[in-house]
C-alpha atoms as a PDB file:
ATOM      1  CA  UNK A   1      78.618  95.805 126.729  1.00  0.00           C
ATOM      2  CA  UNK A   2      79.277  99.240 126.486  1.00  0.00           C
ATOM      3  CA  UNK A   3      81.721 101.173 128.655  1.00  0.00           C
ATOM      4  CA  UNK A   4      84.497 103.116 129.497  1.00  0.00           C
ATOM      5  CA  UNK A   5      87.685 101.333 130.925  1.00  0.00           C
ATOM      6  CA  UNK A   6      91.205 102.882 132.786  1.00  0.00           C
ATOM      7  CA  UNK A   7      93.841 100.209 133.160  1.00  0.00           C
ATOM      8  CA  UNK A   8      96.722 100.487 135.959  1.00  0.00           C
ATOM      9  CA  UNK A   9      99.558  97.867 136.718  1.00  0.00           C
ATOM     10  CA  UNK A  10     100.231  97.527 140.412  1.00  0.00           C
ATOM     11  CA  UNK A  11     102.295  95.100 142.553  1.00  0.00           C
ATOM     12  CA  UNK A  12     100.895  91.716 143.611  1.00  0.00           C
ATOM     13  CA  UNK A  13     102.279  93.245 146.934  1.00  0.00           C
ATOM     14  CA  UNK A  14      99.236  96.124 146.578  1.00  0.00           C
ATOM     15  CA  UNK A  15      96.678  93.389 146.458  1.00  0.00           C
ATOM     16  CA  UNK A  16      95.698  92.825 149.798  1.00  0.00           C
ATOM     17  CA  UNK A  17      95.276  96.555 150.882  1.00  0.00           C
ATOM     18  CA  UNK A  18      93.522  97.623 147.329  1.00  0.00           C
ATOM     19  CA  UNK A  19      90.886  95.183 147.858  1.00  0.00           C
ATOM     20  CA  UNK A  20      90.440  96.118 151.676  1.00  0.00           C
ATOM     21  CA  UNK A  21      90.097  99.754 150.414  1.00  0.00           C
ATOM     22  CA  UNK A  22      86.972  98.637 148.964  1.00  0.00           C
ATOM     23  CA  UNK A  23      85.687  96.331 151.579  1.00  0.00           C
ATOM     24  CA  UNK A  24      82.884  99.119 152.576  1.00  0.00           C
ATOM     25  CA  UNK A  25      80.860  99.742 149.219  1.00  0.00           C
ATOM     26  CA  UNK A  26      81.765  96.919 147.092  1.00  0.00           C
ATOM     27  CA  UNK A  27      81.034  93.027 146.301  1.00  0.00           C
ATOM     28  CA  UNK A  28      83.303  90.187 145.263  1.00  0.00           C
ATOM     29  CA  UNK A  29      82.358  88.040 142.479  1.00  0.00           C
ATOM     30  CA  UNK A  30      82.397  84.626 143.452  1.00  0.00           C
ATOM     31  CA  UNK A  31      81.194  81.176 141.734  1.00  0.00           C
ATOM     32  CA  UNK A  32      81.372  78.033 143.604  1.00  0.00           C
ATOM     33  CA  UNK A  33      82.307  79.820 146.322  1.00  0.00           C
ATOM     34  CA  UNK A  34      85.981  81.254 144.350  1.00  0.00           C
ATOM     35  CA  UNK A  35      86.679  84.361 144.531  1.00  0.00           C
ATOM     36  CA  UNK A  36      89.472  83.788 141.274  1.00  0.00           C
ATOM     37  CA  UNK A  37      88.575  82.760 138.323  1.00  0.00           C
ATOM     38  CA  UNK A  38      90.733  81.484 135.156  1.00  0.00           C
ATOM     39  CA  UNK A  39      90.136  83.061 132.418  1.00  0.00           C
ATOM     40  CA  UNK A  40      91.681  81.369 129.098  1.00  0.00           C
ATOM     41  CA  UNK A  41      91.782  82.958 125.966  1.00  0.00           C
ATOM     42  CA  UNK A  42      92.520  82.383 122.002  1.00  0.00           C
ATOM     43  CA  UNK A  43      93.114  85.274 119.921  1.00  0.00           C
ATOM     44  CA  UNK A  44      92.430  86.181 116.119  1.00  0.00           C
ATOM     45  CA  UNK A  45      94.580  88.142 114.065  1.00  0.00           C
ATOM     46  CA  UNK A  46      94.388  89.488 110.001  1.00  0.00           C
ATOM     47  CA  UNK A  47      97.006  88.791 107.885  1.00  0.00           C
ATOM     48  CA  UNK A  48     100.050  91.478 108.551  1.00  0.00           C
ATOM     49  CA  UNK A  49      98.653  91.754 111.973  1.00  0.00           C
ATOM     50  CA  UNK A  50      96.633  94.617 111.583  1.00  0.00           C
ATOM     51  CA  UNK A  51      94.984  94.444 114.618  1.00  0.00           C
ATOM     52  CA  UNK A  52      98.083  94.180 116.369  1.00  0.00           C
ATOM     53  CA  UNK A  53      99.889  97.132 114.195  1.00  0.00           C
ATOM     54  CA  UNK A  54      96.837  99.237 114.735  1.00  0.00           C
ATOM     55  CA  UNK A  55      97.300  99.083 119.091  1.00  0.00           C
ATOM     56  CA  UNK A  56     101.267  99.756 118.039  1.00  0.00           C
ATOM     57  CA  UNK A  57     100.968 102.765 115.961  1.00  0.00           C
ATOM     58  CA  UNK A  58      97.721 104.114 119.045  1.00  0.00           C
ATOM     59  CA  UNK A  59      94.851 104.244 116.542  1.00  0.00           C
ATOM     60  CA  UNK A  60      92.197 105.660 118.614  1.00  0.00           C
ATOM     61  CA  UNK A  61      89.733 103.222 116.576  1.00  0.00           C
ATOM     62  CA  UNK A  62      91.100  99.655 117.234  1.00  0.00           C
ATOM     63  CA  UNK A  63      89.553  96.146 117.823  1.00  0.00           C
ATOM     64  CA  UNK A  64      90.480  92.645 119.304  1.00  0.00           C
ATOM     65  CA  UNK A  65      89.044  89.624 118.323  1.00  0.00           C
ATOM     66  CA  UNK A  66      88.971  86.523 120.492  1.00  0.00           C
ATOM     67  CA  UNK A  67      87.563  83.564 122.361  1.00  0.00           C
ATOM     68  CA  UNK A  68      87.821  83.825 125.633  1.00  0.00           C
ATOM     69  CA  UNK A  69      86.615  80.621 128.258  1.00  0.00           C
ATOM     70  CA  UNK A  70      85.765  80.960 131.794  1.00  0.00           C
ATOM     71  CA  UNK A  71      86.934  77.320 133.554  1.00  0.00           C
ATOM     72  CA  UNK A  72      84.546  78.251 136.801  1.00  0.00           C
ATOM     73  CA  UNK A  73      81.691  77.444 134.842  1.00  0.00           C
ATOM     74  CA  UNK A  74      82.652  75.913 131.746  1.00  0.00           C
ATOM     75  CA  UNK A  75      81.390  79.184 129.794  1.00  0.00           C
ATOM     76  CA  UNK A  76      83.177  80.146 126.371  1.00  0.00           C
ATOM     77  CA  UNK A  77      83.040  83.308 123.898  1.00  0.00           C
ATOM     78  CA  UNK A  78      83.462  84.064 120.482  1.00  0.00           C
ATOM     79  CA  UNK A  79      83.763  88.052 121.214  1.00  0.00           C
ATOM     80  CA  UNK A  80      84.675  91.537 119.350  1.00  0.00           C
ATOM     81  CA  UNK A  81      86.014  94.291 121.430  1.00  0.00           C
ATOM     82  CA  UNK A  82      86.308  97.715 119.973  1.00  0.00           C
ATOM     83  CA  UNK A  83      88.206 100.402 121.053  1.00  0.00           C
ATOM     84  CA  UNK A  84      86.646 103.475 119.670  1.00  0.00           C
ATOM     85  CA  UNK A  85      87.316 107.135 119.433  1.00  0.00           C
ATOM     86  CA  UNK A  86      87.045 109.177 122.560  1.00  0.00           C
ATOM     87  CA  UNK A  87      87.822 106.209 124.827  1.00  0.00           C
ATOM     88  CA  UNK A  88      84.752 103.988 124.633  1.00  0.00           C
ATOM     89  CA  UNK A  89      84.835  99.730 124.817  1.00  0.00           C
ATOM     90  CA  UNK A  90      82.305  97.953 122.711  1.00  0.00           C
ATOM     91  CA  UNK A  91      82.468  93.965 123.355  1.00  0.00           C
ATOM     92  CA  UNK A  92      79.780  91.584 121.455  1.00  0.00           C
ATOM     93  CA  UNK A  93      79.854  88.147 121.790  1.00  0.00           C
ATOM     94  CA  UNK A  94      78.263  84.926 120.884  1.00  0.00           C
ATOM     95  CA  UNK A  95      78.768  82.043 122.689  1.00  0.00           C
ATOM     96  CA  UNK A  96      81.241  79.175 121.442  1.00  0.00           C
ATOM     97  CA  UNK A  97      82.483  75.436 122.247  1.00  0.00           C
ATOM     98  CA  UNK A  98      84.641  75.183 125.959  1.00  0.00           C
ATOM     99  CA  UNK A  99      87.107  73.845 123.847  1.00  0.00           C
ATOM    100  CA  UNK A 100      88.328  77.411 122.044  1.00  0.00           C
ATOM    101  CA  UNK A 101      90.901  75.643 120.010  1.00  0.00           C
ATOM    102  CA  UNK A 102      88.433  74.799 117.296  1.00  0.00           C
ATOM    103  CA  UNK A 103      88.468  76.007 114.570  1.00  0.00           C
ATOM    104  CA  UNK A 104      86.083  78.893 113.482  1.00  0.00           C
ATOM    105  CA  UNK A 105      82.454  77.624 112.452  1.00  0.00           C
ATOM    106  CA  UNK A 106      80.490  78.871 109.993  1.00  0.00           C
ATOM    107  CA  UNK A 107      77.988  80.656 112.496  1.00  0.00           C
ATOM    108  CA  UNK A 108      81.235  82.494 114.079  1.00  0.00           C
ATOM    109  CA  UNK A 109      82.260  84.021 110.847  1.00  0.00           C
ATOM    110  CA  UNK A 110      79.178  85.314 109.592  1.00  0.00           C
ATOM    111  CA  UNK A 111      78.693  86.740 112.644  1.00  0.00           C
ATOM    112  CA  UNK A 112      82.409  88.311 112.767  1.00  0.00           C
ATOM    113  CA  UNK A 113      81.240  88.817 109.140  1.00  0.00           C
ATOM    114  CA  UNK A 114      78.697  91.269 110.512  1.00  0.00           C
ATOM    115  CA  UNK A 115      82.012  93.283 112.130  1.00  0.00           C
ATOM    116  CA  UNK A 116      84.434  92.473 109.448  1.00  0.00           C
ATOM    117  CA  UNK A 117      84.835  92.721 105.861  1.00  0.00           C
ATOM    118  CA  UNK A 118      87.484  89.892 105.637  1.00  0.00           C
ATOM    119  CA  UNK A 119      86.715  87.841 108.695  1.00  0.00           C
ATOM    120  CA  UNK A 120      87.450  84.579 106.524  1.00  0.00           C
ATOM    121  CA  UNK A 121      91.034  85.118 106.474  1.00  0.00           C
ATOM    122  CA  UNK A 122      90.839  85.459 110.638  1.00  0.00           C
ATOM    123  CA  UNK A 123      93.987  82.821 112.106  1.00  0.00           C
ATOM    124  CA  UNK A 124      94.530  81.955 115.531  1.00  0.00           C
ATOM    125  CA  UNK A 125      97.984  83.937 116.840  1.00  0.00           C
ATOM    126  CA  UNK A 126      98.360  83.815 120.582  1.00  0.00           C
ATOM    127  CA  UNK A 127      96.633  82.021 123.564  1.00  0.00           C
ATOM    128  CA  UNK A 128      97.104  82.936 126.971  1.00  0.00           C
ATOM    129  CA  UNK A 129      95.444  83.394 130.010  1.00  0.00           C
ATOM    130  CA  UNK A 130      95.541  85.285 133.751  1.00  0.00           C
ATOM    131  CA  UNK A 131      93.499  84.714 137.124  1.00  0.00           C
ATOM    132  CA  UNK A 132      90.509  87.601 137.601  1.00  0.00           C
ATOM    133  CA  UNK A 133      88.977  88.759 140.534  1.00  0.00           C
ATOM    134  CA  UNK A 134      86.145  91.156 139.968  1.00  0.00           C
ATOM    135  CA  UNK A 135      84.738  93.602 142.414  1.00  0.00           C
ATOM    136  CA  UNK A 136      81.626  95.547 141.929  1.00  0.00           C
ATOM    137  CA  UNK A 137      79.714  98.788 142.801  1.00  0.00           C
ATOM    138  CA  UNK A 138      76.295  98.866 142.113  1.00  0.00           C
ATOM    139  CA  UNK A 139      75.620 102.079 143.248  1.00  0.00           C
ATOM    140  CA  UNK A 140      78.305 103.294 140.857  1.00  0.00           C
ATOM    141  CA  UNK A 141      77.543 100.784 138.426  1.00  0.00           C
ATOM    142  CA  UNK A 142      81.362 100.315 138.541  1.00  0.00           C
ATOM    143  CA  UNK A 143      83.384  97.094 138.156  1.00  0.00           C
ATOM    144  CA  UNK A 144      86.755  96.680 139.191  1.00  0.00           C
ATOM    145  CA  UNK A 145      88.761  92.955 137.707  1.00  0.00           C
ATOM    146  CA  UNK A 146      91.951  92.304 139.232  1.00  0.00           C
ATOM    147  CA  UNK A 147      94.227  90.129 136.684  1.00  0.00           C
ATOM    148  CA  UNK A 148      97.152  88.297 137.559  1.00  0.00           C
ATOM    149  CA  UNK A 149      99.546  85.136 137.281  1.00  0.00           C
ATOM    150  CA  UNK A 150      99.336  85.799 133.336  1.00  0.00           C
ATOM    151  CA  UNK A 151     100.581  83.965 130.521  1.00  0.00           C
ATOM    152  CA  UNK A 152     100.960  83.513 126.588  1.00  0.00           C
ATOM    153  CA  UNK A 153     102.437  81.808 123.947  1.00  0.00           C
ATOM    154  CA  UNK A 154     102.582  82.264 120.187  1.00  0.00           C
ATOM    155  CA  UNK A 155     100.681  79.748 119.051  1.00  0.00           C
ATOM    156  CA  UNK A 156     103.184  76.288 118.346  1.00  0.00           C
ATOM    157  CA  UNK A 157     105.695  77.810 120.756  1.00  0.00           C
ATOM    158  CA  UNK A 158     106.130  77.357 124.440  1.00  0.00           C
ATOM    159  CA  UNK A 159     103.968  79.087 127.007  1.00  0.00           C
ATOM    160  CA  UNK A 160     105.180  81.275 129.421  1.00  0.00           C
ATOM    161  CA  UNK A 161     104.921  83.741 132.373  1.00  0.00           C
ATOM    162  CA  UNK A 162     103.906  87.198 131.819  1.00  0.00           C
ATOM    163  CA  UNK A 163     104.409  90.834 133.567  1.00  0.00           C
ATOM    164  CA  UNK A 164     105.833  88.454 136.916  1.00  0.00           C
ATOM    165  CA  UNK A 165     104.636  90.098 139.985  1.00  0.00           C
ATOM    166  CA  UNK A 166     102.572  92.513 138.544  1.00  0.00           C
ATOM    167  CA  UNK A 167      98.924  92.521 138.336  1.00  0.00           C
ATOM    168  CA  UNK A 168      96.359  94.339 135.664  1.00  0.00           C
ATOM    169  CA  UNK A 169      94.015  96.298 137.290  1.00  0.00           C
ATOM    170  CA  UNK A 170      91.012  97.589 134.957  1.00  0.00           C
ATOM    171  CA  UNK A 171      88.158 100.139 136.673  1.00  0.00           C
ATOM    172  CA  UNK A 172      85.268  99.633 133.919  1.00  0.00           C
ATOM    173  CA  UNK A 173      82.839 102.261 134.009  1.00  0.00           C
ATOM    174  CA  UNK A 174      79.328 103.502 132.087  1.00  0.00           C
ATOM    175  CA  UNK A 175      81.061 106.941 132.047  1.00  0.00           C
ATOM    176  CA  UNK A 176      84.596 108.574 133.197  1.00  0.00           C
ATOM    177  CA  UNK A 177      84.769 108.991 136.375  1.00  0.00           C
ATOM    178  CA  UNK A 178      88.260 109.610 137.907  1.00  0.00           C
ATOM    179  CA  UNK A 179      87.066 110.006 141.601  1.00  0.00           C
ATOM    180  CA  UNK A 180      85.901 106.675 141.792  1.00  0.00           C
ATOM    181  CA  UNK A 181      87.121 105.567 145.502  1.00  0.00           C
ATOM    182  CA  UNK A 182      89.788 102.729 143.844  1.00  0.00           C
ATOM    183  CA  UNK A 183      91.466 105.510 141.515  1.00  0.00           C
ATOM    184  CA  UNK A 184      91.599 107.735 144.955  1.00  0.00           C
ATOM    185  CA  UNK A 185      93.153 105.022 146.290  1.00  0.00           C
ATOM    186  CA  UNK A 186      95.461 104.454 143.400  1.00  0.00           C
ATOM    187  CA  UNK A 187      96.203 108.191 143.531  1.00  0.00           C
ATOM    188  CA  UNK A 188      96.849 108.552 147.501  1.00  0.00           C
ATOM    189  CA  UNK A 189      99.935 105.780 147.366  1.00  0.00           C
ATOM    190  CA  UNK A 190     103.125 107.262 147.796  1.00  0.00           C
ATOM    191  CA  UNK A 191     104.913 104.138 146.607  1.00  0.00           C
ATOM    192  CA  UNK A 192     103.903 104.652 142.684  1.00  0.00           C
ATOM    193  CA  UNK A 193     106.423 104.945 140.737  1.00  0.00           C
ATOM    194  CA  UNK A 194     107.096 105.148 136.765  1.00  0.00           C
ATOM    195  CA  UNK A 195     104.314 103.255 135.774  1.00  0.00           C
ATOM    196  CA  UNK A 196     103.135 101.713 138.894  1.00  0.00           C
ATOM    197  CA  UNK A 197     100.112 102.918 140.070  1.00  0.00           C
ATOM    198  CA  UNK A 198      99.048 105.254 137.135  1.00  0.00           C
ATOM    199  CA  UNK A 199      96.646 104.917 134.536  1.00  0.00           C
ATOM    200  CA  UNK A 200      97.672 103.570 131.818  1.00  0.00           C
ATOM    201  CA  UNK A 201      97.080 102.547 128.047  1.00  0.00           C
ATOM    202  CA  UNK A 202      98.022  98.793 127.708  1.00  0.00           C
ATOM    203  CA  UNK A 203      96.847  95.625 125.995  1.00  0.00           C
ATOM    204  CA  UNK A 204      97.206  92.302 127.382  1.00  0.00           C
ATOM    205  CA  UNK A 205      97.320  91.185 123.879  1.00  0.00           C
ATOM    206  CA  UNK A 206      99.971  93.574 122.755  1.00  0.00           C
ATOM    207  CA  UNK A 207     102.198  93.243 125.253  1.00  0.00           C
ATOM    208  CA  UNK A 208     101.824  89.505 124.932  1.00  0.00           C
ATOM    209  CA  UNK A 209     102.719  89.707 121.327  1.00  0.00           C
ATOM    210  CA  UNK A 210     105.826  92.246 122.069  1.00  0.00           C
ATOM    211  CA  UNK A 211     107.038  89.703 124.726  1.00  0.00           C
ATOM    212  CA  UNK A 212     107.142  86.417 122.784  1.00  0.00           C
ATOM    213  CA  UNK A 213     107.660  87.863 119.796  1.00  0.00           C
ATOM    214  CA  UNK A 214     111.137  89.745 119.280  1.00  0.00           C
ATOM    215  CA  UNK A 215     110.711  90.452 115.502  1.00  0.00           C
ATOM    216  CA  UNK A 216     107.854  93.042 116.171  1.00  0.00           C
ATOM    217  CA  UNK A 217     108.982  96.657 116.209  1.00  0.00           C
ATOM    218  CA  UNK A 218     106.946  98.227 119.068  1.00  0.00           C
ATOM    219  CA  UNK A 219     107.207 101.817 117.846  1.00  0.00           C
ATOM    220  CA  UNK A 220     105.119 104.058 120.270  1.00  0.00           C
ATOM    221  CA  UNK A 221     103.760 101.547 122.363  1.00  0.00           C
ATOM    222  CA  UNK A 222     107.949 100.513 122.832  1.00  0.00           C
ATOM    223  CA  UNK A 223     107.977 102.805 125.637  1.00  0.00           C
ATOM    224  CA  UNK A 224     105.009 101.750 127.374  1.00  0.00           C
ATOM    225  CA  UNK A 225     106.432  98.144 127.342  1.00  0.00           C
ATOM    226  CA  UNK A 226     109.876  99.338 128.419  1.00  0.00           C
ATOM    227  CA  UNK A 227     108.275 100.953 131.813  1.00  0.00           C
ATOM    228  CA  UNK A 228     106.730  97.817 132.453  1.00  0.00           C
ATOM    229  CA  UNK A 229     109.998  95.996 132.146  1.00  0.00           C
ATOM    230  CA  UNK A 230     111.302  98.220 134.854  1.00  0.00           C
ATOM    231  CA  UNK A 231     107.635  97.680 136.869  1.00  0.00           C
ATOM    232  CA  UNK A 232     108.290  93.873 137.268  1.00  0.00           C
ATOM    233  CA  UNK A 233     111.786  94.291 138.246  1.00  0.00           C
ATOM    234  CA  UNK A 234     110.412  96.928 141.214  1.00  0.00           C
ATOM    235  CA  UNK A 235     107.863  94.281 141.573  1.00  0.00           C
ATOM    236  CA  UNK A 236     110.437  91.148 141.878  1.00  0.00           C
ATOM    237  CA  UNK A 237     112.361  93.562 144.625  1.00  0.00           C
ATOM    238  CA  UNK A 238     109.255  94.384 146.701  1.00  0.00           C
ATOM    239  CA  UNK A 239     108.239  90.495 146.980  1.00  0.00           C
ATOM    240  CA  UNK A 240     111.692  89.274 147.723  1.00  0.00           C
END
C-alpha cells in the first residue's frame, strides 16, 4: 500500500455535484449494495505522544498506528501508516479481531515490533470513526474516499461530533498528479474559500486529539486547525 495522498475539506453541501463530476470515468465502491461504509477506528500512541507531537511540530517522516474495522463486512486491521519524506504513504497491516478494543496480542506486537523499537509500551488514546465513500479510476489507478459524519473521543471520555458539516476528501494516487479531473474540479469552484476547497495537510487523528483535548499546544499545525474552525462555521451557514 504504497501511494501518494492530497487531502481537501469541502462542504457536505459540495457532495452531490463532486461526485456527479466524476460520474463519466469513475466507479463507486459498494458492498451489499451501500455505497457508505463505517469505518471505526482505535488508535495507538507512545508515551509523551510522540506520534502525535511529531504531526504537530510537521516532521516530514511521521507514522500512525491503529486498528481500524470496516462494519460492512465485519473486516478489522491492526495497521502502520507512514508518512515519509517527499510526500509518500506507506500502510501495512495484519488483520485483527472485529472487536478492536482488545487488547494488543502477542502476534500484533511483534509484528509492530518489526516497525517499532518500543512497540510494547503502545496504549490505546483515541477511538473514533467517519462514513467513507470511495470512488475509483482504474485507468488512473486513482482512488478518491469521501469521509464524513466523523467522530472521536479520548478514550474514557464522551464521544463526540467532529469537523460538523464538513467532509474529508483524500485523492490517493501511485504518483502526483495535480490534473487529476476531481482536483480540476476542486480548483474550478469559485466558492472556496480559506481552507475550503484547497489541498491541504491534515490528520484526522490530530485534529481529533486537538479537539477533545484542550491541554495540547498545537504549535504549527494551530493554524491549520484554526481555518478549519472557521470552515465548519461557513459550512453550518451554507446548510442552514
Amino acid at each position: 500500500m504504497r501511494r501518494f495522498d492530497t487531502k481537501y475539506v469541502v462542504p457536505e453541501t459540495w457532495l452531490p455535484d463532486l461526485i456527479a463530476s466524476m460520474g463519466d470515468y469513475a466507479h463507486v465502491l459498494s458492498v451489499d449494495g451501500e455505497a457508505e461504509c463505517r469505518y471505526d477506528n482505535l488508535y495507538y500512541e507512545l508515551p509523551g505522544d510522540r506520534f502525535l507531537q511529531d504531526h504537530l511540530r510537521g516532521k516530514a517522516r511521521r507514522m500512525k498506528i491503529r486498528k481500524r474495522h470496516y462494519t460492512s463486512n465485519d473486516l478489522a486491521f491492526l495497521e502502520v501508516k507512514e508518512r515519509l519524506p517527499g510526500g509518500r504513504t506507506v500502510k501495512e497491516r495484519i488483520a485483527t479481531s472485529s472487536n478492536i478494543s482488545q487488547p494488543l496480542s502477542a502476534e500484533e506486537v511483534a509484528f509492530l515490533g518489526t516497525r517499532l523499537r518500543n512497540a510494547e509500551e503502545l496504549i490505546p488514546r483515541l477511538s473514533g470513526g467517519f462514513y467513507r465513500t470511495t470512488v475509483v479510476d482504474f485507468e488512473r489507478r486513482e482512488r478518491v474516499t469521501v469521509d464524513r459524519s466523523l467522530n472521536a473521543s479520548i478514550l474514557g471520555e464522551p464521544d463526540a461530533a467532529l469537523l460538523k458539516g464538513l467532509a474529508i476528501i483524500e485523492v490517493k494516487q501511485p504518483r502526483p498528479d495535480r490534473y487529476s479531473p476531481i482536483q480540476r474540479w476542486l480548483r474550478s469552484q469559485n466558492q472556496r474559500k480559506g481552507i475550503i476547497g484547497r489541498k491541504t495537510s491534515m490528520s484526522k487523528y490530530t485534529v481529533a486529539r486537538l479537539a477533545r483535548d484542550g491541554n495540547i499546544a498545537g504549535r504549527a499545525y494551530l493554524a491549520t486547525y484554526r481555518r478549519l474552525l472557521d470552515a465548519q462555521s461557513w459550512a453550518g451557514d451554507l446548510q442552514a
